[in-house]
Protein backbone atom coordinates (compact mmCIF):
# COMPACT_ATOMS: atom_id res chain seq x y z
CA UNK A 1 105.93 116.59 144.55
CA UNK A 2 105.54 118.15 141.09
CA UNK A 3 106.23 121.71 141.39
CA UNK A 4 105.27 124.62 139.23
CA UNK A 5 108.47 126.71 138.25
CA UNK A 6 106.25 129.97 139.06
CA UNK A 7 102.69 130.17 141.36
CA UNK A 8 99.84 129.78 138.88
CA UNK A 9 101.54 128.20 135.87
CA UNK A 10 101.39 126.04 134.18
CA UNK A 11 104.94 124.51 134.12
CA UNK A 12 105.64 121.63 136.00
CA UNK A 13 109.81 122.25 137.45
CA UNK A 14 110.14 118.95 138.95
CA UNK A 15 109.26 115.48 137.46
CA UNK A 16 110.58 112.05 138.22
CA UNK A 17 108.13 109.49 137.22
CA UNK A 18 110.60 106.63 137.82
CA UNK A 19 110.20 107.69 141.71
CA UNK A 20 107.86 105.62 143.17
CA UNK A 21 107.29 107.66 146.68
CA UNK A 22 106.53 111.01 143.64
CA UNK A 23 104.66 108.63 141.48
CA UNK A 24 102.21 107.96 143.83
CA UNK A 25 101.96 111.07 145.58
CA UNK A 26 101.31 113.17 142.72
CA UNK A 27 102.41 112.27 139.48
CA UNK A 28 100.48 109.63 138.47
CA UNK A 29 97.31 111.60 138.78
CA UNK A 30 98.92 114.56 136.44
CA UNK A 31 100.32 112.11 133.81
CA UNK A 32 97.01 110.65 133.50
CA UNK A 33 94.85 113.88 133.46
CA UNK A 34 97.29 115.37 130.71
CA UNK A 35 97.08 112.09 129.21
CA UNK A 36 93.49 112.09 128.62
CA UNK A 37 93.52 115.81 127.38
CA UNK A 38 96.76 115.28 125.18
CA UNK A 39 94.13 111.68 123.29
CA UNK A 40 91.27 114.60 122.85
CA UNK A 41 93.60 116.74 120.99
CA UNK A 42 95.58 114.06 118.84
CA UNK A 43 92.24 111.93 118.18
CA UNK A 44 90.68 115.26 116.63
CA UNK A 45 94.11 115.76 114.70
CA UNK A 46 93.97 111.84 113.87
CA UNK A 47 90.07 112.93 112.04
CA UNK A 48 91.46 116.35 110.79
CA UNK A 49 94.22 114.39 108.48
CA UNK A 50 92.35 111.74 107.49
CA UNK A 51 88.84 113.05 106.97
CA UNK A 52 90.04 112.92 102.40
CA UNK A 53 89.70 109.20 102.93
CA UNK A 54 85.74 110.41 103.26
CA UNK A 55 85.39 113.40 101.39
CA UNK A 56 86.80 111.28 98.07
CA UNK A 57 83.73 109.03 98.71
CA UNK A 58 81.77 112.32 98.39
CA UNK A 59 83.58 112.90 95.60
CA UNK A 60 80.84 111.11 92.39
CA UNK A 61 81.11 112.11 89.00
CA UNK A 62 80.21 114.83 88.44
CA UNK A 63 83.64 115.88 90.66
CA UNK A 64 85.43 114.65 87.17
CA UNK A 65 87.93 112.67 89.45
CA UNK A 66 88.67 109.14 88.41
CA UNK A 67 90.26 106.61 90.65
CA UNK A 68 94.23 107.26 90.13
CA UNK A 69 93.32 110.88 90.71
CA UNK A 70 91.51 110.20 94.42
CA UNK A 71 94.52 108.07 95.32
CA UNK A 72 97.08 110.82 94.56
CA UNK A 73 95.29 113.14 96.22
CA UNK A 74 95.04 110.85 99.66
CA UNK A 75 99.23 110.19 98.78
CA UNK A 76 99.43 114.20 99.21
CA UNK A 77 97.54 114.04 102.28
CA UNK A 78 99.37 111.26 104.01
CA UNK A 79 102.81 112.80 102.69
CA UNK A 80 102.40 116.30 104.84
CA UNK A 81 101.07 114.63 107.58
CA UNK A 82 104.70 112.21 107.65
CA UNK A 83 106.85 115.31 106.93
CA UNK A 84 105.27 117.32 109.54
CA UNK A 85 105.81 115.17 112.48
CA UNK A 86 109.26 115.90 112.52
CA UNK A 87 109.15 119.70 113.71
CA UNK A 88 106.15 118.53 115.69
CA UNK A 89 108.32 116.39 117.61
CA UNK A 90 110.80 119.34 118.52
CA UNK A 91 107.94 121.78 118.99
CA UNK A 92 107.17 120.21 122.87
CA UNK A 93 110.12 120.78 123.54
CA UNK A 94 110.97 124.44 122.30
CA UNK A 95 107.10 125.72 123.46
CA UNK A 96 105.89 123.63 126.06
CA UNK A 97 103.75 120.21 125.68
CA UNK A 98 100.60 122.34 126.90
CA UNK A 99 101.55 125.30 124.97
CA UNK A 100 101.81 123.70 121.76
CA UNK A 101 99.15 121.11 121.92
CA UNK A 102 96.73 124.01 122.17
CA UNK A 103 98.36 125.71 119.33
CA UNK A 104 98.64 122.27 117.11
CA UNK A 105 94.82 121.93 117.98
CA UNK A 106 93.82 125.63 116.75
CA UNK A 107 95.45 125.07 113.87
CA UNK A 108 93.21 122.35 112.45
CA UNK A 109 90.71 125.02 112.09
CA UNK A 110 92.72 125.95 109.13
CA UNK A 111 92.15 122.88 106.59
CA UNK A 112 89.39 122.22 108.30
CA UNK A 113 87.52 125.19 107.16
CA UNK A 114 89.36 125.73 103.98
CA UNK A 115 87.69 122.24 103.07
CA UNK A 116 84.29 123.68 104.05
CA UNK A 117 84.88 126.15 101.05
CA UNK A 118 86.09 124.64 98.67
CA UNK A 119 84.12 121.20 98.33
CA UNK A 120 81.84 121.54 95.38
CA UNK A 121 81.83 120.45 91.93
CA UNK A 122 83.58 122.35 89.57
CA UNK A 123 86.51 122.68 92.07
CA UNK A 124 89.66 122.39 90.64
CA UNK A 125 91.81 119.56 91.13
CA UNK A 126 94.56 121.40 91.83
CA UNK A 127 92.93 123.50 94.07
CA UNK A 128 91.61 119.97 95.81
CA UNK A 129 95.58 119.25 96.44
CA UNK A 130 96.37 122.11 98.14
CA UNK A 131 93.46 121.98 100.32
CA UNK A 132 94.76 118.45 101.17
CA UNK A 133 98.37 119.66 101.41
CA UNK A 134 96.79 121.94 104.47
CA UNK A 135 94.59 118.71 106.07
CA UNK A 136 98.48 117.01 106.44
CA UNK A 137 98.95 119.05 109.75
CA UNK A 138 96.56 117.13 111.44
CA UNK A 139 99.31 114.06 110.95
CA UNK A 140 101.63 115.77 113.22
CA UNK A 141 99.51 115.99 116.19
CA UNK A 142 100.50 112.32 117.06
CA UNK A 143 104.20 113.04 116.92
CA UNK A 144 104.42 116.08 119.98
CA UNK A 145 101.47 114.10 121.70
CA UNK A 146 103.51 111.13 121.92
CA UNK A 147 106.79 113.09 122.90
CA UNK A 148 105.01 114.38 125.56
CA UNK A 149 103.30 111.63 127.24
CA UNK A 150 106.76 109.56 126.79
CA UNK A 151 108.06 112.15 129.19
CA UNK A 152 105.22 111.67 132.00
CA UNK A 153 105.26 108.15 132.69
CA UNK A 154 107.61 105.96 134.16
CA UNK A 155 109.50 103.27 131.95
CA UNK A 156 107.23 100.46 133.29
CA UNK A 157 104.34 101.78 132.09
CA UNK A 158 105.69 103.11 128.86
CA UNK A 159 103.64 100.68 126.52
CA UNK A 160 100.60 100.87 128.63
CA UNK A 161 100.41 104.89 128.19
CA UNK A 162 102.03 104.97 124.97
CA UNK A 163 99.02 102.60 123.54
CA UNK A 164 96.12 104.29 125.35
CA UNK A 165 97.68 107.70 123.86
CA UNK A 166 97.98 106.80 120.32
CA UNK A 167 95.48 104.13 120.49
CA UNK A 168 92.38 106.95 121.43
CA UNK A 169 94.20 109.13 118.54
CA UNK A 170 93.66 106.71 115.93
CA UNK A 171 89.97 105.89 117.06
CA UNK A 172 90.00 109.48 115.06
CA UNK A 173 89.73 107.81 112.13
CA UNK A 174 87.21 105.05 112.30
CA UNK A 175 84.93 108.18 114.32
CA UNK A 176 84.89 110.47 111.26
CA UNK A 177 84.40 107.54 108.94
CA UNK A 178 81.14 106.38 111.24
CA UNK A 179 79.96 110.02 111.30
CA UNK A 180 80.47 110.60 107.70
CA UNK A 181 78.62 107.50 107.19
CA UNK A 182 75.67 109.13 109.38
CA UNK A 183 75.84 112.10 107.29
CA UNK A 184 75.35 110.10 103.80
CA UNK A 185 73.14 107.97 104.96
CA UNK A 186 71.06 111.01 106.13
CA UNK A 187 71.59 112.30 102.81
CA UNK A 188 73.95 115.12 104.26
CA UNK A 189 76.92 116.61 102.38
CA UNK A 190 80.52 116.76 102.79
CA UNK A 191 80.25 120.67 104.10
CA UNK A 192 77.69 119.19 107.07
CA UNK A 193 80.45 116.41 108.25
CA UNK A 194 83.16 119.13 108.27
CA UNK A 195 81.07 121.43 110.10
CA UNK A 196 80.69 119.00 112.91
CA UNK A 197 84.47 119.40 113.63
CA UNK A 198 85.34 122.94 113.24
CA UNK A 199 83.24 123.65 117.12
CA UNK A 200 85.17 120.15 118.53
CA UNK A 201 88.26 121.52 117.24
CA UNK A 202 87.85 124.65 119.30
CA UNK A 203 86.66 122.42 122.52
CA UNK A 204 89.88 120.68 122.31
CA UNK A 205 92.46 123.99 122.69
CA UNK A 206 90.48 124.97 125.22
CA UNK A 207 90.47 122.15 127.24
CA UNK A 208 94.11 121.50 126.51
CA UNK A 209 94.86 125.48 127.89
CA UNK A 210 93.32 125.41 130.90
CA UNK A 211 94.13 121.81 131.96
CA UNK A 212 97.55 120.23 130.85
CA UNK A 213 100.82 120.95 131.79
CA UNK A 214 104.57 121.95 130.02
CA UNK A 215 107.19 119.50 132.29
CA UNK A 216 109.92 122.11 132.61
CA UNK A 217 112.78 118.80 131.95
CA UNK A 218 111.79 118.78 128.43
CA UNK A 219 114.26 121.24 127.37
CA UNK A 220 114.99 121.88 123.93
CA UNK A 221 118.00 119.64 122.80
CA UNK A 222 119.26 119.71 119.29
CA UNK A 223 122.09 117.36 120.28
CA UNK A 224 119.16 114.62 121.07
CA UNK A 225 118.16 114.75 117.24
CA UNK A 226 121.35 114.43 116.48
CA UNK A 227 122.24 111.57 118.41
CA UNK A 228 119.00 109.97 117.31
CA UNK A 229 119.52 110.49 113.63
CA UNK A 230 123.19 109.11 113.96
CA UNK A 231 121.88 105.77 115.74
CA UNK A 232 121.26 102.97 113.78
CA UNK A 233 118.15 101.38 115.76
CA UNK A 234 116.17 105.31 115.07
CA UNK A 235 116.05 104.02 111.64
CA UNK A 236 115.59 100.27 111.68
CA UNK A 237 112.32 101.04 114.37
CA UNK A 238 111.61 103.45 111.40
CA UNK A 239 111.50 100.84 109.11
CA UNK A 240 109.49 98.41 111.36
CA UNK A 241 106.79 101.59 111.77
CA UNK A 242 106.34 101.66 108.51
CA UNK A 243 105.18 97.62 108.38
CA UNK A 244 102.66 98.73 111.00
CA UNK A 245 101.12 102.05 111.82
CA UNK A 246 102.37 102.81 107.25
CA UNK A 247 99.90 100.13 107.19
CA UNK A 248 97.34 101.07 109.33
CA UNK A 249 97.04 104.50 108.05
CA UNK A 250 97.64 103.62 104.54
CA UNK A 251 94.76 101.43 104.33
CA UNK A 252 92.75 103.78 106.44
CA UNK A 253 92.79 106.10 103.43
CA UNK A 254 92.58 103.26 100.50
CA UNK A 255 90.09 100.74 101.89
CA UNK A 256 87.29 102.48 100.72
CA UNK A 257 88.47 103.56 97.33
CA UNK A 258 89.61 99.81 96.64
CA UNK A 259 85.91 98.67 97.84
CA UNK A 260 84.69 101.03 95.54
CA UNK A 261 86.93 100.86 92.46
CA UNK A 262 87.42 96.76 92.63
CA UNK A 263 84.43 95.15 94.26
CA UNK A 264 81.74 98.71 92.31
CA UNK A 265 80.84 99.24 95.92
CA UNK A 266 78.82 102.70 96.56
CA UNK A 267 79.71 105.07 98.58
CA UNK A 268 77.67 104.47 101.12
CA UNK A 269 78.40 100.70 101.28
CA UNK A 270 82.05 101.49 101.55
CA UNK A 271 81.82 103.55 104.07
CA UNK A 272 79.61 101.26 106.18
CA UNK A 273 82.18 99.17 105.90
CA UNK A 274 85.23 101.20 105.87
CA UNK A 275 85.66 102.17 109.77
CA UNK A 276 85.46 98.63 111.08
CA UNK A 277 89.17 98.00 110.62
CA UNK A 278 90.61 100.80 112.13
CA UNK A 279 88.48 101.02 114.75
CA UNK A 280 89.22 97.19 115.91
CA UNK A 281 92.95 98.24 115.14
CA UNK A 282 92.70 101.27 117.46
CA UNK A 283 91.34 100.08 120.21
CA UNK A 284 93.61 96.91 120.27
CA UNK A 285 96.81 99.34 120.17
CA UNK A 286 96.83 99.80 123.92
CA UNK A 287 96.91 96.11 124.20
CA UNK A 288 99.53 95.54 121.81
CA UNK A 289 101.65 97.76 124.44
CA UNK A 290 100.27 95.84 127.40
CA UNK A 291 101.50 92.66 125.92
CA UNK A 292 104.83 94.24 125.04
CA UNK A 293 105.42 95.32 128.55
CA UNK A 294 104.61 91.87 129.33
CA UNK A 295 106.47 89.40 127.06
CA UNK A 296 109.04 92.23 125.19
CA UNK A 297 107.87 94.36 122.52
CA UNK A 298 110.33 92.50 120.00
CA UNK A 299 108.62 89.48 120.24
CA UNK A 300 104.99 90.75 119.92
CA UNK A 301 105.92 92.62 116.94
CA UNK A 302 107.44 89.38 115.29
CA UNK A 303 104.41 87.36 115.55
CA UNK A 304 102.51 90.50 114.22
CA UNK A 305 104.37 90.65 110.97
CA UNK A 306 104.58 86.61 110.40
CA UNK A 307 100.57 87.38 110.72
CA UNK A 308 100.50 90.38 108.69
CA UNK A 309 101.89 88.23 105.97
CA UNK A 310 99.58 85.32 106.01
CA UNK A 311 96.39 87.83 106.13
CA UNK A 312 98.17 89.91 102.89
CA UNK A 313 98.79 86.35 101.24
CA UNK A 314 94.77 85.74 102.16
CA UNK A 315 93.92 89.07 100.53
CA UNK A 316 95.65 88.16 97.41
CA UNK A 317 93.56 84.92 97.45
CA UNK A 318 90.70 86.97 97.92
CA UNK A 319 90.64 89.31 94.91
CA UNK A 320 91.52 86.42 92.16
CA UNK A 321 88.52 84.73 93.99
CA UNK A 322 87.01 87.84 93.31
CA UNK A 323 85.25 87.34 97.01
CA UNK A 324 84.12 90.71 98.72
CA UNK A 325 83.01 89.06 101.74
CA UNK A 326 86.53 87.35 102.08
CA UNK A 327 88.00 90.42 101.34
CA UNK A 328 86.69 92.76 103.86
CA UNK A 329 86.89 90.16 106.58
CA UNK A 330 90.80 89.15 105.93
CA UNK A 331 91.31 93.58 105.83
CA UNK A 332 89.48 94.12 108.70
CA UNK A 333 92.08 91.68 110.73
CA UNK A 334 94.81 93.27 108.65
CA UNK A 335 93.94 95.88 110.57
CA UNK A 336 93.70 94.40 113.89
CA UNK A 337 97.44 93.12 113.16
CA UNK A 338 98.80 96.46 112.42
CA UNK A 339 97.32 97.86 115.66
CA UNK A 340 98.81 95.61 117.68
CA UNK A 341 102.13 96.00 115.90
CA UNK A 342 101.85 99.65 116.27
CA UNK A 343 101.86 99.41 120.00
CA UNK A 344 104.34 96.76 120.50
CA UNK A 345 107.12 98.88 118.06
CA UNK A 346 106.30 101.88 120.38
CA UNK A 347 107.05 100.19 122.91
CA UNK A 348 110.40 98.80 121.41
CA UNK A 349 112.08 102.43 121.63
CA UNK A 350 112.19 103.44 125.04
CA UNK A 351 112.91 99.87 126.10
CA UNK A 352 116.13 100.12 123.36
CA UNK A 353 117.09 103.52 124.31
CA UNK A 354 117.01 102.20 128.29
CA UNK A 355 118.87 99.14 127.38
CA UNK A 356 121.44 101.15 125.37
CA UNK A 357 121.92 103.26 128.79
CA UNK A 358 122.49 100.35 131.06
CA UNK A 359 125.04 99.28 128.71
CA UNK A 360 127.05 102.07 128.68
CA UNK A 361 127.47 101.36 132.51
CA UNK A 362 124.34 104.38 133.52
CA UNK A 363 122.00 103.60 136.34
CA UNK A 364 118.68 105.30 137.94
CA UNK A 365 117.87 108.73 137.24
CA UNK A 366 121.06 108.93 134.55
CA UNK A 367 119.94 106.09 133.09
CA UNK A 368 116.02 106.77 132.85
CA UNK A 369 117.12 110.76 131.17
CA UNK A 370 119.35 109.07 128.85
CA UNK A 371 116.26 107.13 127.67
CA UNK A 372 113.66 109.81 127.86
CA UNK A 373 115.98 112.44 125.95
CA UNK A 374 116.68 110.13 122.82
CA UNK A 375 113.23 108.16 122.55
CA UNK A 376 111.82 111.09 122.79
CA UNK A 377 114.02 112.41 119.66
CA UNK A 378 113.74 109.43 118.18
CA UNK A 379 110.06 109.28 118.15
CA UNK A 380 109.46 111.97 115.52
CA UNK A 381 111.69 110.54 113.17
CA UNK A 382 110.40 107.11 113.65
CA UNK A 383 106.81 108.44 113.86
CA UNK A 384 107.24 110.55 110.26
CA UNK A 385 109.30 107.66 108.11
CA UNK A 386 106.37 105.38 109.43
CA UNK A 387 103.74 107.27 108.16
CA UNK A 388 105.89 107.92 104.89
CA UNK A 389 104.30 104.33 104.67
CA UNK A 390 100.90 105.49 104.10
CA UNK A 391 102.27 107.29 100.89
CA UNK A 392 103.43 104.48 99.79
CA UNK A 393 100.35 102.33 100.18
CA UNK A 394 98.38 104.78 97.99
CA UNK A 395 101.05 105.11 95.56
CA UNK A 396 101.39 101.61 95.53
CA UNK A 397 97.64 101.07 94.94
CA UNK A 398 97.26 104.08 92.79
CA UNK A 399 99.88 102.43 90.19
CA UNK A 400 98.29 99.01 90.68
CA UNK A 401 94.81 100.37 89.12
CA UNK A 402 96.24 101.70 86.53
CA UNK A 403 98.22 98.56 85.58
CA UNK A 404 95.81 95.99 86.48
CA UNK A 405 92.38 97.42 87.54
CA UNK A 406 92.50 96.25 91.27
CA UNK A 407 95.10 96.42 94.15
CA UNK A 408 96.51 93.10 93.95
CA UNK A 409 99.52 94.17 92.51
CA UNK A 410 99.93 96.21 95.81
CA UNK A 411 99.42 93.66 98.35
CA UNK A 412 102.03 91.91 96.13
CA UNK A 413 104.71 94.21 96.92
CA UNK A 414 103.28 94.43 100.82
CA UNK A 415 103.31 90.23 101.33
CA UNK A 416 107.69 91.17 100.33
CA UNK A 417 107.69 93.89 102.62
CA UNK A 418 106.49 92.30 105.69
CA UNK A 419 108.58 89.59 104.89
CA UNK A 420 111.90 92.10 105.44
CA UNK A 421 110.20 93.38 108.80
CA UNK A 422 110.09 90.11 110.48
CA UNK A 423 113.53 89.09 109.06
CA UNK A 424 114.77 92.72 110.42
CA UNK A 425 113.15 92.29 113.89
CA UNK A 426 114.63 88.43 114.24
CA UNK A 427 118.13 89.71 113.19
CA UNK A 428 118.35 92.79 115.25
CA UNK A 429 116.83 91.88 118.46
CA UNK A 430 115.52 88.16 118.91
CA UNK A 431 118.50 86.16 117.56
CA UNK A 432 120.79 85.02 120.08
CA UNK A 433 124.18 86.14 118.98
CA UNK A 434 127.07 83.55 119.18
CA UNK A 435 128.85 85.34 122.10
CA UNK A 436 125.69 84.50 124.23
CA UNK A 437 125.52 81.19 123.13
CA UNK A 438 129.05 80.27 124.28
CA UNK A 439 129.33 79.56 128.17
CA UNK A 440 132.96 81.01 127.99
CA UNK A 441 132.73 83.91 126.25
CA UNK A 442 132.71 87.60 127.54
CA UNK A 443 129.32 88.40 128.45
CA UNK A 444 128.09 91.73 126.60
CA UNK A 445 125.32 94.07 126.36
CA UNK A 446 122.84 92.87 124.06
CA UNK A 447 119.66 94.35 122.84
CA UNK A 448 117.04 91.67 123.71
CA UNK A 449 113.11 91.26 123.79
CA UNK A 450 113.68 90.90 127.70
CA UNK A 451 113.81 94.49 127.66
CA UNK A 452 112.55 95.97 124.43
């Protein structure tokens, strides 16, 4: 059973998911309960980070920001968030995945209240990019959450968990869009939205200190990051992150900016608009990990990205129509895409980290910590480059106003981009390679979408 390392704490000595007999016993009812607890914390993180992608609606003239400026600022946002998941990452396993989710979750406090302060007119806009600088830590949330949970569940249920964790973290950012768009429409300012969080943010480090665990096997192990950083599929995953969850956060932060400074939307029109797509491409995360566990996360995330294209090629068909309508409805399954991409990539790397074990001979328990120590390395470095994405968006869009007056230009450069993802996910793992496909050849270890 799982076993504390000392009566009353919180640490958790033993852990073997991939034991069936200790899977039922007992650990499948303490990976699920720190499960739920570990979504709380990351969702309010996931609203924390991403709550500029509201406060620039707030943001009307009399703020003296123009367009270009609104996008930098959400780049500077998106930027900390990336660069922070790294140490994030390590952080469960140097302090505990307990210990430092409550400390992650006390520190939104910080932005979050510096916000409160600070939003007025007259504010500088330099003082406006700090303040965002600060709201990046809520990014990082996502990285040690998913670290964590990859350690409590069992291989075959990887995607499933993996989804449902980051899947109820990103519902953090159609939630604050919806209640920002309460607030507004109740003619509320930005100070009343962020002082809705500030008690939720306390509500979640409480909960997460008197009801999660630290798993003891989680030791720190700078050799892991090292072996991840040196392996070549850490940074082509990277890459296919960025074609999803880059996209699903950069457009979290842009879509209502572009309805605003392309289509003269109001505020208040974006934003009743604006949480539709990544709310549909939250909730359908956990299902793009069910239907990687199912049919091989390679494959799911190739038909994403052949998809991805044809809705960006839609979109660019949209704004020379100059169509709204067509517009929103061809983002909002943008969206959709990216969520499901999102889970079926996260799948992808403890399925290639497992399969990269078996070939190098390992089997049961050697095999399943040989996966759990570098996916879960690999995840913060996947998990920041991804989001490096979402800087990219913005910039992308920011430099597309001011050379053209709308984001076409952008989606542009993002119709090429997914076109290298689904070559890169073909090449890598679905192409049979010509040793397979000859009947006398030396069978191999391959990489496949049978297991990842």
């Amino acid at each position: 059973m799982a076993t504390p390392t000392r009566p009353g704490s919180r640490w958790i000595a033993h852990w073997d998911p991939e034991d069936e007999a200790f899977w039922n016993a007992t650990g499948k009812k303490v990976a699920r309960r720190n499960l739920v607890l570990s979504v709380v914390s990351e969702h309010i993180g996931f609203s924390v980070w991403t709550v500029w992608s509201v406060l620039v609606l707030f943001m009307g003239p009399e703020y003296g920001l123009g367009p270009a400026d609104k996008f930098l600022l959400t780049s500077v946002v998106t930027l900390v968030g990336a660069v922070v998941r790294v140490p994030y990452t390590f952080a469960v396993a140097v302090f505990g995945g307990r210990n430092w989710t409550v400390v992650s979750a006390a520190l939104l406090l910080v932005p979050t209240i510096a916000a409160f302060l600070v939003m007025e007119p007259g504010t500088s806009f330099g003082t406006f990019l700090l303040v965002g600088l600060l709201a990046g830590i809520g990014g990082g949330n996502f990285a040690s959450s998913m670290t964590n949970i990859n350690a409590f569940f069992p291989l075959r249920q990887k995607g499933w968990a993996l989804g449902i964790n980051a899947g109820g973290g990103n519902v953090g950012v159609p939630v604050i869009q919806l209640v920002a768009l309460a607030v507004i429409g109740a003619g509320g300012g930005p100070r009343v939205l962020l002082g809705i969080y500030i008690p939720l943010i306390v509500v979640a480090a409480v909960l997460a200190a008197l009801y999660m665990d630290n798993l003891a096997t989680l030791r720190n192990d700078t050799g892991a990051a090292k072996d991840a950083v040196r392996d070549a599929h850490t940074w082509i995953m990277a890459v296919l992150y960025v074609g999803t969850f880059g996209s699903f956060i950069g457009y979290s932060f842009a879509f209502g900016q572009v309805l605003t400074g392309q289509f003269g939307r109001t505020p208040l029109q974006a934003a009743s608009l604006t949480f539709i797509g990544p709310l549909l491409g939250s909730l359908v995360r956990p299902v793009g990990g069910r239907l990687a566990d199912r049919f091989g996360g390679a494959r799911i995330t190739l038909g994403t990205f052949v998809a991805m294209a044809a809705a960006t090629a839609a979109l660019i068909a949209a704004s020379a129509q100059k169509s709204p309508a067509l517009f929103v409805a061809v983002f909002v399954v943008l969206f959709v895409l990216s969520g499901l991409g999102n889970g079926s990539t996260y799948k992808m790397i403890p399925g290639i980290f497992q399969a990269k074990a078996l070939a190098k001979d390992l089997s049961g328990e050697a095999a399943a910590s040989y996966g759990r120590r570098l996916s879960g390395a690999s995840m913060g470095i996947i998990g920041a480059v991804g989001a490096l994405g979402g800087v990219g968006i913005n910039l992308a869009f920011r430099q597309s106003f001011l050379s053209y007056g709308s984001g076409t230009g952008a989606f542009v450069a993002f119709l090429g981009f997914y076109g290298l993802c689904l070559a890169l996910t073909w090449s890598v793992y679905l192409r049979r390679p010509a040793a397979e496909a000859s009947p006398a050849a030396e069978a191999k270890p391959q990489l496949s979408h049978a297991r990842v």
